[in-house]
C-alpha atoms as a PDB file:
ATOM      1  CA  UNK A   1    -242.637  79.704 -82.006  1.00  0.00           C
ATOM      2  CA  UNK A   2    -240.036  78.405 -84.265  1.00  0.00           C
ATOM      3  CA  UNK A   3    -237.631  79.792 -81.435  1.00  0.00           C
ATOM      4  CA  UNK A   4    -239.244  77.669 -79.019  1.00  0.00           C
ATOM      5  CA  UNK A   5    -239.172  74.708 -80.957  1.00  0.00           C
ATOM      6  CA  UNK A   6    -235.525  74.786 -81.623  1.00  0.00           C
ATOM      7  CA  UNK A   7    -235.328  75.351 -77.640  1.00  0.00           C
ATOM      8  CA  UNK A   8    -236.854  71.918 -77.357  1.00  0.00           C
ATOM      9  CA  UNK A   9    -235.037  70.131 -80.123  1.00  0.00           C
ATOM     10  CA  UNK A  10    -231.522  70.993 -78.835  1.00  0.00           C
ATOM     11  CA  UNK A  11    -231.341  68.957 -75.274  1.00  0.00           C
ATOM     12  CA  UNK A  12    -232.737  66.376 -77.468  1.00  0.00           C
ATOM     13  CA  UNK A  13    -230.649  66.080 -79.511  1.00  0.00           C
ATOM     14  CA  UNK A  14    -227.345  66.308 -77.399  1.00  0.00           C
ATOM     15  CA  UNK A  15    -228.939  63.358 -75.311  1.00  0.00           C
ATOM     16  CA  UNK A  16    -229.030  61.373 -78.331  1.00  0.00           C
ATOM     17  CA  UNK A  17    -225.858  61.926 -79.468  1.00  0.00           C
ATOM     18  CA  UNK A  18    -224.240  61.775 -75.715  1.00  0.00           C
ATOM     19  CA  UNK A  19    -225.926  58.243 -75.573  1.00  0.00           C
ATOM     20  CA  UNK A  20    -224.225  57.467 -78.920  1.00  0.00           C
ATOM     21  CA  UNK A  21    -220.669  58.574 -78.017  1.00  0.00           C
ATOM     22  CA  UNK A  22    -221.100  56.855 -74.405  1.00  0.00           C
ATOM     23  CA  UNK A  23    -222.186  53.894 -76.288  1.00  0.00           C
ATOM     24  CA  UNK A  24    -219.499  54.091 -78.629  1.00  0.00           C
ATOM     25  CA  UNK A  25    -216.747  54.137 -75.749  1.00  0.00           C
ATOM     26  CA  UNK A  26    -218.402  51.341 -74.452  1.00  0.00           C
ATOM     27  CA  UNK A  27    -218.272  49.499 -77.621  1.00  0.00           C
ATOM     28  CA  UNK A  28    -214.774  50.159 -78.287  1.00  0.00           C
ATOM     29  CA  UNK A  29    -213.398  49.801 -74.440  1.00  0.00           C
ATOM     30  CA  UNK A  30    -214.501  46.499 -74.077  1.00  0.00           C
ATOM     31  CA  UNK A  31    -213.806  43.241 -76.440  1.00  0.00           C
ATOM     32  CA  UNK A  32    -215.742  43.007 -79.410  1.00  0.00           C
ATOM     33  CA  UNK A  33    -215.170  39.565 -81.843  1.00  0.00           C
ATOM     34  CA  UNK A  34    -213.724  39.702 -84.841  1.00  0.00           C
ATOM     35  CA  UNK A  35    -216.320  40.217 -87.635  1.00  0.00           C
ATOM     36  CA  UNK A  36    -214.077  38.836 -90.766  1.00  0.00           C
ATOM     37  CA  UNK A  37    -210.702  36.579 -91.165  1.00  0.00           C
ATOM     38  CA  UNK A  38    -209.822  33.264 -89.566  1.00  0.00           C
ATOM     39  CA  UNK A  39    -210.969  32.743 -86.048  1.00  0.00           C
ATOM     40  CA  UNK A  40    -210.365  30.051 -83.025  1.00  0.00           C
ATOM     41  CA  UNK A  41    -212.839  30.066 -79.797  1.00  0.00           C
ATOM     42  CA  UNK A  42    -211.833  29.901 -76.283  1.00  0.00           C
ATOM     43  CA  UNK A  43    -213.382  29.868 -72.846  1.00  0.00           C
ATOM     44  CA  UNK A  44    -212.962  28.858 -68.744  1.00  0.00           C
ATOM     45  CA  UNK A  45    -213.056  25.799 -66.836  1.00  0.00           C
ATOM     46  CA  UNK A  46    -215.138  24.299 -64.210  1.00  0.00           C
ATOM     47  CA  UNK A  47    -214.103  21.969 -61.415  1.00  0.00           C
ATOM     48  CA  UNK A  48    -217.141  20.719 -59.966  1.00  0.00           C
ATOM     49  CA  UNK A  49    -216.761  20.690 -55.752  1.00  0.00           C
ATOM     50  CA  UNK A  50    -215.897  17.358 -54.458  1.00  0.00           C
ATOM     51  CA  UNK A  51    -219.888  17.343 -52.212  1.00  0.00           C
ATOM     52  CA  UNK A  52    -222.932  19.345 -52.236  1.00  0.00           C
ATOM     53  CA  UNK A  53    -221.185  21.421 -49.617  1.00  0.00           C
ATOM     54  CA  UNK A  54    -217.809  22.395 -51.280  1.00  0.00           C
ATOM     55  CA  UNK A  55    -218.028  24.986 -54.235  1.00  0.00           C
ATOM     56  CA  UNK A  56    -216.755  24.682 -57.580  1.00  0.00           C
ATOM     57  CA  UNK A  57    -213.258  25.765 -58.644  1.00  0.00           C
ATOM     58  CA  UNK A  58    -213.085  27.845 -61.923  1.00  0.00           C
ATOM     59  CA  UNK A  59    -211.091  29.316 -63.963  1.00  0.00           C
ATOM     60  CA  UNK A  60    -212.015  32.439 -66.133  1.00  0.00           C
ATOM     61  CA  UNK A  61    -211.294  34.767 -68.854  1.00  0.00           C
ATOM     62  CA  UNK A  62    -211.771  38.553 -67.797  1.00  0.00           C
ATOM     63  CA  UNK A  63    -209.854  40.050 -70.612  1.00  0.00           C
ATOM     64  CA  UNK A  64    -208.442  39.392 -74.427  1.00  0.00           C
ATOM     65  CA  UNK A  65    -205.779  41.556 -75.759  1.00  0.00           C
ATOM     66  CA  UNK A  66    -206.261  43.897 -72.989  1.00  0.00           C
ATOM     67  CA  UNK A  67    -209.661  44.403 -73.365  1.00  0.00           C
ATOM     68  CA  UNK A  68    -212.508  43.574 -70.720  1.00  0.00           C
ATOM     69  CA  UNK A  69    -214.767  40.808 -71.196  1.00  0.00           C
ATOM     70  CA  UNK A  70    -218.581  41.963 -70.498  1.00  0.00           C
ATOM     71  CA  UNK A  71    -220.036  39.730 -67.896  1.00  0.00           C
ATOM     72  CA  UNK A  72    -223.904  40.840 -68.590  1.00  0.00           C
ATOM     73  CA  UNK A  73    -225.293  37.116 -67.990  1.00  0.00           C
ATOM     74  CA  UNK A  74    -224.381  37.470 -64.484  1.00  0.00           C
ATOM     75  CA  UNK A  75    -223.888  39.199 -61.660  1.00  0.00           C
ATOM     76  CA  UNK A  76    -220.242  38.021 -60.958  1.00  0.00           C
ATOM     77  CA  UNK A  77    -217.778  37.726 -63.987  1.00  0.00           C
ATOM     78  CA  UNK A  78    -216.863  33.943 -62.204  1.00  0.00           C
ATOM     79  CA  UNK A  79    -219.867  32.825 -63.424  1.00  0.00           C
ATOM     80  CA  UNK A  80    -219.219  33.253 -67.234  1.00  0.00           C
ATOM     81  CA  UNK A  81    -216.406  30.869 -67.107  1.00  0.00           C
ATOM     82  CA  UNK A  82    -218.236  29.006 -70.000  1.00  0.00           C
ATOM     83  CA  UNK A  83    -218.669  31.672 -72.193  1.00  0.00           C
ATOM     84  CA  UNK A  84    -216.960  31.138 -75.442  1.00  0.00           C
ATOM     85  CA  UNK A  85    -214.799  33.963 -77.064  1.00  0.00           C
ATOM     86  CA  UNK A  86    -214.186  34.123 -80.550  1.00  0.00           C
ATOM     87  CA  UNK A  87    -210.481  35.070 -81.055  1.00  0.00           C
ATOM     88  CA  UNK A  88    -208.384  36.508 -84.408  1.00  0.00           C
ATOM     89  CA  UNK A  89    -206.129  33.884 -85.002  1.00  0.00           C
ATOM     90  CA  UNK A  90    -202.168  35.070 -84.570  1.00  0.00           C
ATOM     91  CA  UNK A  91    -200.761  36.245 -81.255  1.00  0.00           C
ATOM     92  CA  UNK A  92    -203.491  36.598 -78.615  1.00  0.00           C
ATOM     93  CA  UNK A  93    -202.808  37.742 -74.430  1.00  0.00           C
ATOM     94  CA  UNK A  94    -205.549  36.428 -72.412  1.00  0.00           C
ATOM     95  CA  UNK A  95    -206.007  37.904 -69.005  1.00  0.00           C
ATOM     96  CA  UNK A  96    -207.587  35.198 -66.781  1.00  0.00           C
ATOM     97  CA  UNK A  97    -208.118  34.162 -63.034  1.00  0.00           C
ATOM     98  CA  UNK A  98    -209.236  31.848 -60.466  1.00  0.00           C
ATOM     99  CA  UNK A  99    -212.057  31.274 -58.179  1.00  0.00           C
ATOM    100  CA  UNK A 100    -213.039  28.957 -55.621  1.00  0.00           C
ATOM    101  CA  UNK A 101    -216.195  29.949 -53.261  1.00  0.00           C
ATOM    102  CA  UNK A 102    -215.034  33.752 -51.928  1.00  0.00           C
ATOM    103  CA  UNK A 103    -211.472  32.905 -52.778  1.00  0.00           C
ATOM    104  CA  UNK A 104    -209.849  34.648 -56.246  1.00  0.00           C
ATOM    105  CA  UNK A 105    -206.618  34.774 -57.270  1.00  0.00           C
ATOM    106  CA  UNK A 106    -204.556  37.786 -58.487  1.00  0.00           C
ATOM    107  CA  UNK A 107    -205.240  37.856 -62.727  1.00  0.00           C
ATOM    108  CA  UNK A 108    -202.517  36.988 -64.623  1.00  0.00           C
ATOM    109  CA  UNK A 109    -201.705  37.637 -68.380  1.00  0.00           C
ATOM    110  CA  UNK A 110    -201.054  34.646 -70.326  1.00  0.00           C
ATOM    111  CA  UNK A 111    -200.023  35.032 -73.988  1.00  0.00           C
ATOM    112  CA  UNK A 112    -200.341  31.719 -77.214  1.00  0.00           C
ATOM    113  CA  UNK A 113    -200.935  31.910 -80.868  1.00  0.00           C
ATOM    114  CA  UNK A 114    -204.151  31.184 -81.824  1.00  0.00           C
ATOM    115  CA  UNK A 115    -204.318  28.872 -85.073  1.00  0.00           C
ATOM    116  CA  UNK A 116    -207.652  28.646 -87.361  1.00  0.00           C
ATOM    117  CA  UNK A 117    -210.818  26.556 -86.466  1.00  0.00           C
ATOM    118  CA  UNK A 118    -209.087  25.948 -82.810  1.00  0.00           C
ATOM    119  CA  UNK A 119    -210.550  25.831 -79.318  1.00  0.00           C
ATOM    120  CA  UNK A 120    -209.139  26.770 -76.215  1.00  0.00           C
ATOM    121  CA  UNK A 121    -209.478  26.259 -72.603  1.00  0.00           C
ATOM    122  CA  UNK A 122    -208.057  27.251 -69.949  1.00  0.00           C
ATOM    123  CA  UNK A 123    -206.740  25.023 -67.410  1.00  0.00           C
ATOM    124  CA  UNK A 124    -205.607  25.123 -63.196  1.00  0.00           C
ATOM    125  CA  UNK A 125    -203.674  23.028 -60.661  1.00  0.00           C
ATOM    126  CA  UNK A 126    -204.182  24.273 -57.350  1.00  0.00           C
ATOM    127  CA  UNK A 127    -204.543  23.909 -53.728  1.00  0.00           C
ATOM    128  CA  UNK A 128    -207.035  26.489 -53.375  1.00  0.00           C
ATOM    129  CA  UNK A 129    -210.006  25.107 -52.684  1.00  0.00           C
ATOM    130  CA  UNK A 130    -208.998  21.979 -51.907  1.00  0.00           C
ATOM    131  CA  UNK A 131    -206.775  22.142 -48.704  1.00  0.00           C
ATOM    132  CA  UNK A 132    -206.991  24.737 -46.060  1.00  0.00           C
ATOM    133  CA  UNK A 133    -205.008  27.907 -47.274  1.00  0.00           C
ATOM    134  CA  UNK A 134    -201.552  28.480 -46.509  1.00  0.00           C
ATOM    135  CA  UNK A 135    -198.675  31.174 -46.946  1.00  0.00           C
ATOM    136  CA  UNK A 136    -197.671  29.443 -49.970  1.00  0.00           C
ATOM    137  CA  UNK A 137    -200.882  29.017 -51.589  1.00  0.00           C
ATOM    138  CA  UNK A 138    -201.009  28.839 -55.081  1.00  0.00           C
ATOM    139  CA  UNK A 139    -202.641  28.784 -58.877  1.00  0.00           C
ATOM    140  CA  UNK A 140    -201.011  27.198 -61.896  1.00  0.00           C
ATOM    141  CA  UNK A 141    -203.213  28.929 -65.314  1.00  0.00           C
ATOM    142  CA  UNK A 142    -202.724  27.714 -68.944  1.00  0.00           C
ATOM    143  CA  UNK A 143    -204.223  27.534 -72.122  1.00  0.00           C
ATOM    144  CA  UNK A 144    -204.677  24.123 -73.799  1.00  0.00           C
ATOM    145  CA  UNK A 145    -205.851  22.771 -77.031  1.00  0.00           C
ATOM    146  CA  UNK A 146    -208.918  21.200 -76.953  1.00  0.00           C
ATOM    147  CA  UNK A 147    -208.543  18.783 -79.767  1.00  0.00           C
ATOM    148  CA  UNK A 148    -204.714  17.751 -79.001  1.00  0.00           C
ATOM    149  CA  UNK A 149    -204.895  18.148 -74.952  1.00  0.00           C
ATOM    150  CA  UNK A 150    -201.361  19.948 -75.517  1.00  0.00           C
ATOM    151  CA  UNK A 151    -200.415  23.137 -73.650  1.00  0.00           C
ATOM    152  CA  UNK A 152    -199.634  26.431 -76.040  1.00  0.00           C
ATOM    153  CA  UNK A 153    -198.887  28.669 -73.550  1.00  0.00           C
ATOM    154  CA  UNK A 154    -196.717  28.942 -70.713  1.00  0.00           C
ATOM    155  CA  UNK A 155    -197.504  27.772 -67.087  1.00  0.00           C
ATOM    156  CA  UNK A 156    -197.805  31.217 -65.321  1.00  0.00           C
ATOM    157  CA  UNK A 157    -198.439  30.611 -61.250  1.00  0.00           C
ATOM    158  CA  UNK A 158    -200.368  33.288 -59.425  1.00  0.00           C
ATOM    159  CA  UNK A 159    -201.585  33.436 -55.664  1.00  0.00           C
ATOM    160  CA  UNK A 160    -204.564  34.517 -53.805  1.00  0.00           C
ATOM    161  CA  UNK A 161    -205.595  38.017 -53.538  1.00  0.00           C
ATOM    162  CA  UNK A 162    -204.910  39.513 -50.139  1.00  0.00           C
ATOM    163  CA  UNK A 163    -208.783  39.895 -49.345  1.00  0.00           C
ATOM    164  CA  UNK A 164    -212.147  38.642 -50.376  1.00  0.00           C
ATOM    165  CA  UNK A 165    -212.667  39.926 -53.565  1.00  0.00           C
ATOM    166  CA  UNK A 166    -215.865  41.310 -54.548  1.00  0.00           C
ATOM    167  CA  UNK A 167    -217.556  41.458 -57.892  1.00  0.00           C
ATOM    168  CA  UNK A 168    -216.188  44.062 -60.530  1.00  0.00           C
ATOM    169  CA  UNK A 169    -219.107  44.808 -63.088  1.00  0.00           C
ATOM    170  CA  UNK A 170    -218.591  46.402 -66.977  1.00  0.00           C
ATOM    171  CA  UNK A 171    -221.795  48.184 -67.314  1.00  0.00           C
ATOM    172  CA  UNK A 172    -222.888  48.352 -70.642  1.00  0.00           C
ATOM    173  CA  UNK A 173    -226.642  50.061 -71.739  1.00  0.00           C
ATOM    174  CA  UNK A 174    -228.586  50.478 -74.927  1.00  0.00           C
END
């Protein structure tokens, strides 16, 4: 009987702790906030279409320090554009990109240093979205201050993807 018991116990167990170590990787895979020390906040921008017809233009944060995002409030990432991240303060690299309707562009890494008690946005000049696309199509990404206005990163351009881009998901369970 005891035999039997321990029979039963075992897959039990190793579920558990297979959940645990998937959950783990999860946890450590993907960004997490800092939990002590000085911290700054930063998130996406909206461009609201011009009529009930054209779509918003945003810009949004899909990775910090390397790390993906999750994107569990919706079903694409696009959408969390006003999601605020809280940062370490120091030398950050943002990976962020651009979307207008079914158009993205290809993400880019931007890099700042984050200062205490700060908030960040990130900020576009395109003519995606706006004019009919052409060869030369582009997206200007940065990362402002909010309280100064001033840019503290570099200007990096980027173009569209080659193709409609469809949703990327980080699945992430309890």
């Amino acid at each position: 009987m005891k035999l039997y018991g321990l029979m039963l116990a075992v897959p039990f167990l190793a579920a558990c702790s297979s959940n645990y170590i998937v959950e783990s990787a999860a946890n450590t895979s993907t960004y997490q906030p800092p939990y002590s020390g000085a911290k700054a906040i930063i998130t996406g921008k909206l461009q609201p279409g011009d009529s009930k017809f054209a779509a918003g233009r945003v810009a949004y944060i899909t990775a910090i320090d390397g790390k993906p995002v999750l994107s569990s409030r919706s079903a694409r990432q696009s959408d969390t554009w006003d999601s605020v991240y809280p940062i370490s303060t120091g030398n950050r690299t943002v990976t962020a990109t651009y979307r207008a309707g079914s158009f993205s562009a290809i993400p880019i890494l931007m890099q700042f240093t984050a200062q205490p008690n700060r908030i960040y946005q990130l900020e576009f000049a395109t003519d995606i979205g706006t004019q009919w696309m052409s060869d030369n199509s582009y997206v200007d990404l940065w990362i402002i201050d909010k309280a100064t206005n001033q840019r503290v990163s570099e200007v990096i351009r980027t173009q569209p993807g080659t193709e409609l881009t469809l949703p990327t998901y980080v699945i992430s369970g309890n």
